[in-house]
Structures are given as structure tokens and as C-alpha cells.
Protein backbone atom coordinates (compact mmCIF):
# COMPACT_ATOMS: atom_id res chain seq x y z
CA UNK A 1 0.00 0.00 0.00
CA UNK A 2 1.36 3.67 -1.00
CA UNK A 3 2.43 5.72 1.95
CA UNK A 4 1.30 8.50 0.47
CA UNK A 5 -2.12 7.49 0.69
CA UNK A 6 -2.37 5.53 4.74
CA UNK A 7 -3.17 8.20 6.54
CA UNK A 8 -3.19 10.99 4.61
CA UNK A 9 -6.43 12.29 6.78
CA UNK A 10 -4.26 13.58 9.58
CA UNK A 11 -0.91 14.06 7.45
CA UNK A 12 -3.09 16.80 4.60
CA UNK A 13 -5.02 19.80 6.40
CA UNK A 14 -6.64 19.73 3.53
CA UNK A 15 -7.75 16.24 3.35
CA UNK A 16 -8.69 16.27 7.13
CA UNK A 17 -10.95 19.63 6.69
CA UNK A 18 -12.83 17.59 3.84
CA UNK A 19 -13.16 14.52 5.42
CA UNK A 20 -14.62 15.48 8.92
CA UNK A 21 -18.17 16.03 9.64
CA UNK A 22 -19.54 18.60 12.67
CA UNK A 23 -19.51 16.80 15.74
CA UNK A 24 -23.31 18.25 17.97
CA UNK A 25 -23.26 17.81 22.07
CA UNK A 26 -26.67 18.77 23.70
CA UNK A 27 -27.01 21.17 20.77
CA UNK A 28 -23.42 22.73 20.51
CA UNK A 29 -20.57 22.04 18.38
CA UNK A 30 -17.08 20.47 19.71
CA UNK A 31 -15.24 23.24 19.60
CA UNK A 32 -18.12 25.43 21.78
CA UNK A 33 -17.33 22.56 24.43
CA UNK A 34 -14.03 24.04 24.69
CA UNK A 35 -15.07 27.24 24.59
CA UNK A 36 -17.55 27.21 27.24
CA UNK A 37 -14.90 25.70 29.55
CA UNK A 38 -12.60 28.24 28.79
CA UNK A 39 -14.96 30.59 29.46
CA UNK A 40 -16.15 29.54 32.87
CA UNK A 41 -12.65 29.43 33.32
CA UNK A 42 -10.49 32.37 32.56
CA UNK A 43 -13.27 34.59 31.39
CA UNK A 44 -15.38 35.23 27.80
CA UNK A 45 -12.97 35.06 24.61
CA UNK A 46 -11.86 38.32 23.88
CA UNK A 47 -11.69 39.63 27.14
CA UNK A 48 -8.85 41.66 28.56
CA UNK A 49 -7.06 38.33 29.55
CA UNK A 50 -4.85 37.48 27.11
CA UNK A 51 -1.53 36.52 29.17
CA UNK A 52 -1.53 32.75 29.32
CA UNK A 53 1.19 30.24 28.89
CA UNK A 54 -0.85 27.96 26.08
CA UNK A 55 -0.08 23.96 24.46
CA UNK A 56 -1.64 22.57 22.16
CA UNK A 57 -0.87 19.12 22.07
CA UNK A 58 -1.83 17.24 18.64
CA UNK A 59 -3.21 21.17 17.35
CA UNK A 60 -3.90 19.69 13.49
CA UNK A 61 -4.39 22.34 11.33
CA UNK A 62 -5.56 24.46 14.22
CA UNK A 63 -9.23 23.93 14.88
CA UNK A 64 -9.41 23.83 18.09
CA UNK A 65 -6.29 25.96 18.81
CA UNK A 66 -9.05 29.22 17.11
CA UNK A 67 -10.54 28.83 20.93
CA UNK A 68 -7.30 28.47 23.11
CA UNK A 69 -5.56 31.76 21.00
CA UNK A 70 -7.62 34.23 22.72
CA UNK A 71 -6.60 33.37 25.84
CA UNK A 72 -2.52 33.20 24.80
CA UNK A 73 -0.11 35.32 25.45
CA UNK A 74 2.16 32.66 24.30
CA UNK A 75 0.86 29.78 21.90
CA UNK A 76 2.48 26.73 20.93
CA UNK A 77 1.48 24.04 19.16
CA UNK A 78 2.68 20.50 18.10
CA UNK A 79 1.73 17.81 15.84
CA UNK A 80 3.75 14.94 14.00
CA UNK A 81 2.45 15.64 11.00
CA UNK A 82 4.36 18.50 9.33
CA UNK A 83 1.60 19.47 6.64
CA UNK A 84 -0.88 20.26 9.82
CA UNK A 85 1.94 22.27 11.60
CA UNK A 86 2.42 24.06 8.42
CA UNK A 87 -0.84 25.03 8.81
CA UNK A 88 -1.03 25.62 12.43
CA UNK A 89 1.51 28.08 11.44
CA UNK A 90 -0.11 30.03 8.54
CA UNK A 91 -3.37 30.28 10.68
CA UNK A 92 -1.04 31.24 14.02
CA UNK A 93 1.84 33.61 12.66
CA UNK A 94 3.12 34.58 16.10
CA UNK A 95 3.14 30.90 17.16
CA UNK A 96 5.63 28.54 18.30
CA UNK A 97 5.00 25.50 15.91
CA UNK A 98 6.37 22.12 16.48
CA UNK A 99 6.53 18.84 14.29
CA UNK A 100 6.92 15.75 16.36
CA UNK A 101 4.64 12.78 18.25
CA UNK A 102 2.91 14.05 21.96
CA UNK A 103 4.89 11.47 23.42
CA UNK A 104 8.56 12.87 22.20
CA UNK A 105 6.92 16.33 22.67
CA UNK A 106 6.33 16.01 26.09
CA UNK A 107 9.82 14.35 27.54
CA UNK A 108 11.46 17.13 25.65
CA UNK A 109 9.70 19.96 26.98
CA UNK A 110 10.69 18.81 30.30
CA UNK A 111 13.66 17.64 29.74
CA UNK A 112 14.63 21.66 28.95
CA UNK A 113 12.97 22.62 31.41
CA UNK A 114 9.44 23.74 30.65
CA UNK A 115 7.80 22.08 33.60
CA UNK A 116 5.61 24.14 35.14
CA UNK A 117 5.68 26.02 32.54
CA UNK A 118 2.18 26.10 30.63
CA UNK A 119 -1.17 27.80 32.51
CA UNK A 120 -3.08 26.03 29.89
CA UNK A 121 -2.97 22.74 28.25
CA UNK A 122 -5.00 21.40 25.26
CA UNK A 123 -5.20 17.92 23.71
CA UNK A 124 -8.66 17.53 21.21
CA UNK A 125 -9.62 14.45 20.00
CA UNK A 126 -5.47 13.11 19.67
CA UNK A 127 -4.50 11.62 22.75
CA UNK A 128 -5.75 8.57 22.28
CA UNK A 129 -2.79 8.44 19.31
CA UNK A 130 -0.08 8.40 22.12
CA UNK A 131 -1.22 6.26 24.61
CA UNK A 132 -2.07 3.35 21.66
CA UNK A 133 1.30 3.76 20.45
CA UNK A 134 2.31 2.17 23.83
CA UNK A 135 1.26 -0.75 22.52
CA UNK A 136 1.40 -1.54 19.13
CA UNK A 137 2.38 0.82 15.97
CA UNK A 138 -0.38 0.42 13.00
CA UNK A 139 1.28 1.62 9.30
CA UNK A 140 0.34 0.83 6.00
CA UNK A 141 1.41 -3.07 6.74
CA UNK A 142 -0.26 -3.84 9.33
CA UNK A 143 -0.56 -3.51 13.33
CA UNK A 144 3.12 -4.43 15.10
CA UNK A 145 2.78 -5.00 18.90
CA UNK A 146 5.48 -2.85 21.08
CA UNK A 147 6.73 -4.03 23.88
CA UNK A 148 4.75 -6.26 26.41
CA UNK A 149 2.28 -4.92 28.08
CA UNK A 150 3.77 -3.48 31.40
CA UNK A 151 5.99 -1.83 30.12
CA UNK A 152 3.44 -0.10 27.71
CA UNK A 153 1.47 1.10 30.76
CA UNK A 154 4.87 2.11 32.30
CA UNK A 155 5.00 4.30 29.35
CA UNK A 156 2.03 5.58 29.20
CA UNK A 157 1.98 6.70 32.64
CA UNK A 158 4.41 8.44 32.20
CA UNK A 159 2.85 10.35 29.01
CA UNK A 160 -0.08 11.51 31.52
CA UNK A 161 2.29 12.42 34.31
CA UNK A 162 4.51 14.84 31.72
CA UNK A 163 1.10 16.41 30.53
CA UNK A 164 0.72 16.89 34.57
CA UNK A 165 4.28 18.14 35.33
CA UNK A 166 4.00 20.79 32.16
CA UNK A 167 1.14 22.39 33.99
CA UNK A 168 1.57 25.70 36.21
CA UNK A 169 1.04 25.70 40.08
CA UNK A 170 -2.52 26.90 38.71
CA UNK A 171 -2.68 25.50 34.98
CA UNK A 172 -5.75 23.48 33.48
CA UNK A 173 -5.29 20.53 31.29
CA UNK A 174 -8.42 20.38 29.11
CA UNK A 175 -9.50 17.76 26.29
CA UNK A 176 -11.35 15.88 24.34
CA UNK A 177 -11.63 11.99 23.95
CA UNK A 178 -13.29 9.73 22.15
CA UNK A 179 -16.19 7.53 23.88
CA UNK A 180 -15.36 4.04 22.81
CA UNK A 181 -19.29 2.91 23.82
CA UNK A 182 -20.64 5.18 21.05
CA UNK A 183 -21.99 3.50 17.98
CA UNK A 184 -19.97 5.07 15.79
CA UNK A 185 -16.49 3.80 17.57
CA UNK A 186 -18.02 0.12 18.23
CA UNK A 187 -18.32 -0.27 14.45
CA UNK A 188 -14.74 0.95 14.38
CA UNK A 189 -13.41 -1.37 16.96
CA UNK A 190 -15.31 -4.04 15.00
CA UNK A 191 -13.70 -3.18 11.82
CA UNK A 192 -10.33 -2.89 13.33
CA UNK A 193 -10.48 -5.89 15.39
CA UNK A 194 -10.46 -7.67 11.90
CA UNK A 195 -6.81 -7.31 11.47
CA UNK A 196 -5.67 -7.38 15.41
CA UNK A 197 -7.32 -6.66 18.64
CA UNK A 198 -6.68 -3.85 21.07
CA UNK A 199 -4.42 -3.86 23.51
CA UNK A 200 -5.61 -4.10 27.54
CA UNK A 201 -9.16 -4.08 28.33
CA UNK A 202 -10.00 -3.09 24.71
CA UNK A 203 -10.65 -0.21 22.54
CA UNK A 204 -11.65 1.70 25.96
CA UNK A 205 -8.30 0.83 27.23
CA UNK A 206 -6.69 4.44 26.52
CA UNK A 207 -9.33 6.47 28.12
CA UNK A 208 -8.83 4.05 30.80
CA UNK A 209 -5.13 4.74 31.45
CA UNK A 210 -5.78 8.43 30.59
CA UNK A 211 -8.80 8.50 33.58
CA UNK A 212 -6.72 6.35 36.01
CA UNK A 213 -3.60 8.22 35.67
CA UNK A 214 -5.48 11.71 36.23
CA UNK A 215 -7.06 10.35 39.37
CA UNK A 216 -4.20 8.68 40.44
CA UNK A 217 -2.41 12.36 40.34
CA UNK A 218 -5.73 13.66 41.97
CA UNK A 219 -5.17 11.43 45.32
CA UNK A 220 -1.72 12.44 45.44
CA UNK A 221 -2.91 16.02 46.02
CA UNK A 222 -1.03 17.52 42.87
CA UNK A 223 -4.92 19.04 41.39
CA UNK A 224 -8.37 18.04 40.95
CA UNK A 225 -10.04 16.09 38.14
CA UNK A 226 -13.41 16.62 36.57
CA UNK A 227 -14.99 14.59 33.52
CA UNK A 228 -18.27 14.61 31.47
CA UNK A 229 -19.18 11.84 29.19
CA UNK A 230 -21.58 13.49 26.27
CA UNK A 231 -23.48 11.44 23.70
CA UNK A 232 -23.82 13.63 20.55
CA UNK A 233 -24.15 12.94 16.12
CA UNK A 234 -21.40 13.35 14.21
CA UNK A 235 -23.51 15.17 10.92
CA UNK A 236 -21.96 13.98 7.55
CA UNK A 237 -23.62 16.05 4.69
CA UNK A 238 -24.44 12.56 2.59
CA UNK A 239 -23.81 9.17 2.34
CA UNK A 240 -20.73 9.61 0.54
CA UNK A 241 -19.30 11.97 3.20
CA UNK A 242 -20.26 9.10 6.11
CA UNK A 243 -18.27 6.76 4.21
CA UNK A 244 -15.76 8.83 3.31
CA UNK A 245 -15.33 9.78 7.29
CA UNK A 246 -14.70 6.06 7.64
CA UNK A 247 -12.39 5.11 5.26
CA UNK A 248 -9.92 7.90 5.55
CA UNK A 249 -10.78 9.24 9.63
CA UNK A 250 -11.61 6.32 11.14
CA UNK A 251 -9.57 3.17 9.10
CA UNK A 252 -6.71 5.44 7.87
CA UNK A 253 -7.48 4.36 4.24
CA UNK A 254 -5.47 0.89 5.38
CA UNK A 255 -6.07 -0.80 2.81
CA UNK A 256 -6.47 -4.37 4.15
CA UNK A 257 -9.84 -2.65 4.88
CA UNK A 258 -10.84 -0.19 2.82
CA UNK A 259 -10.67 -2.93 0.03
CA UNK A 260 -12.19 -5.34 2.07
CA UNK A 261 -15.76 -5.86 0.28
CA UNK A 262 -17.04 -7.39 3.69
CA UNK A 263 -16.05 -4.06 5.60
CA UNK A 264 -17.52 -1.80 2.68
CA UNK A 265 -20.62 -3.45 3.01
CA UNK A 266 -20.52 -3.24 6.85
CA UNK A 267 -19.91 0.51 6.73
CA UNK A 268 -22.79 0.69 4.26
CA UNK A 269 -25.39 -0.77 6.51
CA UNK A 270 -24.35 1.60 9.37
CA UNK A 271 -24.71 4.54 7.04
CA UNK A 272 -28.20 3.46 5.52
CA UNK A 273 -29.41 2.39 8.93
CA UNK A 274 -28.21 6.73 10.47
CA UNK A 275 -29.56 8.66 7.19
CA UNK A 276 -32.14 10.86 8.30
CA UNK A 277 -34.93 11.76 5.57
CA UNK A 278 -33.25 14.75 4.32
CA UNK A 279 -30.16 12.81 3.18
CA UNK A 280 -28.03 13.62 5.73
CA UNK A 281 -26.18 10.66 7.64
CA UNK A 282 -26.36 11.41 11.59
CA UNK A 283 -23.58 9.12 13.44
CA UNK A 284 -23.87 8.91 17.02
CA UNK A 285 -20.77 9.77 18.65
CA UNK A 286 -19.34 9.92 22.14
CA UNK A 287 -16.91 12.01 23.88
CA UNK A 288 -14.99 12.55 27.37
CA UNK A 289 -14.47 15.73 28.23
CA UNK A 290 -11.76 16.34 30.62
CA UNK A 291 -10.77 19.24 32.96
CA UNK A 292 -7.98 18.93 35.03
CA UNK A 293 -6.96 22.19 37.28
CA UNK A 294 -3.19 21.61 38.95
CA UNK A 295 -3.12 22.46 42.60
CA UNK A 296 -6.57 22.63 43.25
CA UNK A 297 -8.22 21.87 46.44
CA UNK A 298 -11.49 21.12 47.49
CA UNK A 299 -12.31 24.36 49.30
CA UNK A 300 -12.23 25.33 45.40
CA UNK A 301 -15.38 23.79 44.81
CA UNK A 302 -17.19 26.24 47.54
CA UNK A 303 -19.89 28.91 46.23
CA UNK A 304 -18.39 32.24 45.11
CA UNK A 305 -15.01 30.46 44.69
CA UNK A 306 -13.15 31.75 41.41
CA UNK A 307 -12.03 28.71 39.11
């Protein structure tokens, strides 16, 4: 199978921007999940706070990043594919842009010294990238297992623990991840499962290390976590944008199953069975989101307590 073409979804901004549909929670977009948090946060976009310390871990071509930039007095963002940082970059001119995996990312922000060093911290939709890669590595050949598996959880630990450590004595740590119980994502694990299964507990396992290691930094007093779970619709425009979602967002146009008549056909009955009577294809989606506040203590909970 041609590189050029596994993939390409999160390698071409261009690409990605075609191939993904508007994700609806309880009436609001994605992105306004962010920017509602942010909001009850630091204050409404575009107010006179514009002085934080801001990551973008995973940024893409910046579609998220359009609610964390307000807030920034510094911005920078990373992702390993060099197309979307180019991107990032056109859309963020006065940003620090990075090419290179969260995982690499991460050690070597700390490793020169940057812990501590970011008020806010922003992961959308990509961290379940990382913490998989702990495991096995999936390329245009197949899935290759990493490692065993304890020392894949070592590593992923410590993944969580560096987004932790690059937080300020006040910083937030805010994203969005995939619920693995939606419909949408169950026919994906189905359809993946076909060429190897996931690692751990299955394909929940990620948010499951992601959750536990949060907590874990929650009992040790280092900040407090909250989550919501939202059920929402992905809205593809037509049939042929559904499908198109699938093959190149969800199965990475690999082609041992985009050519795989069986999984075609599969994808096809989901899509038939979510078209609403105006053509549009409505695929119920999932997703976690996360809000982690460093140093905070439960006296911060109280009424009439900034936070």
C-alpha cells in the first residue's frame, strides 16, 4: 500500500478539513465545548485576559487551537504531521509551531525545562494516538505490537504524568476523547479488530489509562479532576461523506480494509441504517471531556469560589 495514501487524513489539512463532519453535544458544536470551559474558566474570549502560557498538544491544522488563542499570550502548538503544523503556522503567525509525536513532545519539553511552565494545556480528539502507540504501531502493513504490556502502561503513565508536570502551580489541562461505547467507535473497533485486537481491556483501554492516571495524580494532592461523558451525532452532509469519514478518519485508508468488500458493506449498513430523511447521515458519537486544574483543592469547589 502507497504511503502516500495511509493516513493521509491527519498528514493533509486539507484532506482532514474535507473529510470530517460537525460533531453536535446537547445542541453545541465540539469546539463550543471548549469554549464554554474556557470561558467559565479564565473569562469570555476576547476579554482583557490574554496573558496565558498555552499547548496545544496534537493542534492539526488548528481547529481547536481558534478557541485556546484568545486566551494566549504565548501559543504553541505541536503535531507529528508536518503538513498540519504548516498550517497551524499560517493560521497562528506569532506561534511557536512544532513537528513531532505528543509522546517525544512532552519528555522534551521537560527535559529543557518547561515544567511548570504552561497555565493552559490542550489535547482535542489526539490523545488517544499516544497512549495506543504504547502498545502496538499500525502503518500501512499492518498492526506491530510494542513491547509487552507493562511496560506499555509504564510508558504511558508516564505520558499523563509529563502532561501533569507541564502544567503551572494553577494551569488546566483540558481535552477531548473519544467515547469508545458510542456507535460510531463500536463499528470501528469491529472493523479494526479484523486485522488485530486492542491492547488491555479493549478499545476503551486508553481512556482508561488516561482517567486512572489523572485520578491517580488527583489522590496524590497535585490538582483536581473533573470529567463529562456526552453522547452527541457526528452530521456527515451525505452518504458519501459518512463513508468517506470512515475510510480515511476512522480506518486510515489501510487498505487491508478499505478494500475489504465485507467491511464496505458493513460501513454501508451503518450509514443506511443513520440517514435521516433529508439525506443527511447522523452518526452517534461519544466524547470525554476532561478538565484537570493543577493544585486545586477542594475548598475550590465552595460557592463564590473563582475557578
Amino acid at each position: 500500500m502507497s504511503t502516500d495514501t495511509f493516513n493521509a487524513g491527519y498528514r493533509s489539512a486539507d484532506t482532514y478539513n474535507e473529510m470530517l463532519p460537525p460533531h453536535y453535544y446537547g445542541g453545541i458544536e465540539d469546539t463550543d465545548l471548549v469554549g464554554d470551559l474556557l470561558a467559565r474558566t479564565f473569562g469570555p474570549a476576547g476579554s482583557h485576559r490574554r496573558d496565558l502560557r498555552v499547548l496545544d498538544l496534537g493542534c492539526g491544522p488548528g481547529r481547536v487551537t481558534e478557541r485556546l488563542a484568545p486566551y494566549a499570550g504565548e501559543l504553541h502548538g505541536t503535531d507529528k504531521s508536518a503538513g498540519m503544523v504548516w498550517r497551524f503556522a499560517a493560521s497562528f503567525p506569532g506561534a511557536r509551531a512544532t513537528v513531532g509525536d505528543t509522546e517525544s513532545v512532552v519528555a522534551r519539553l521537560l527535559a529543557t525545562g518547561a515544567g511548570g511552565g504552561y497555565d493552559l494545556v490542550g489535547s482535542f480528539w489526539s490523545m488517544s494516538y499516544p497512549l495506543l502507540e504504547c502498545f502496538e504501531e499500525t502503518g500501512p502493513d499492518g498492526v506491530v505490537a510494542v513491547g509487552d504490556p507493562a511496560a506499555g502502561v509504564a510508558r504511558a503513565d508516564r505520558i499523563v504524568d509529563g502532561l501533569i508536570r507541564l502544567l503551572a502551580a494553577d494551569g488546566h489541562l483540558v481535552m477531548l476523547f473519544f467515547d469508545a461505547d458510542s456507535a460510531e467507535q463500536r463499528l470501528v473497533t469491529r472493523l479494526w479488530e479484523r486485522i488485530a485486537p486492542f491492547p488491555g481491556s479493549g478499545r476503551g483501554y486508553t481512556w482508561q489509562l488516561l482517567e486512572e492516571g489523572l485520578l491517580r495524580a488527583e489522590r496524590e494532592g497535585r490538582g483536581t479532576l473533573t470529567t463529562s461523558r456526552l453522547s452527541g451525532v457526528a452530521v456527515a452532509e451525505d452518504a458519501r461523506a459518512a463513508r468517506e469519514w470512515f475510510r480515511i478518519g476512522h480506518l486510515n485508508s489501510f487498505a487491508g480494509l478499505v478494500d475489504d468488500p465485507e467491511v464496505l458493506a458493513e460501513i454501508d449498513a451503518f450509514v443506511s441504517g443513520h440517514t435521516a430523511p433529508d439525506g443527511r447521515v447522523l452518526i452517534p458519537s461519544g466524547v470525554h471531556l476532561v478538565h484537570f486544574r493543577a493544585g486545586a483543592a477542594a475548598a475550590d469547589s465552595l460557592p463564590g469560589t473563582d475557578g
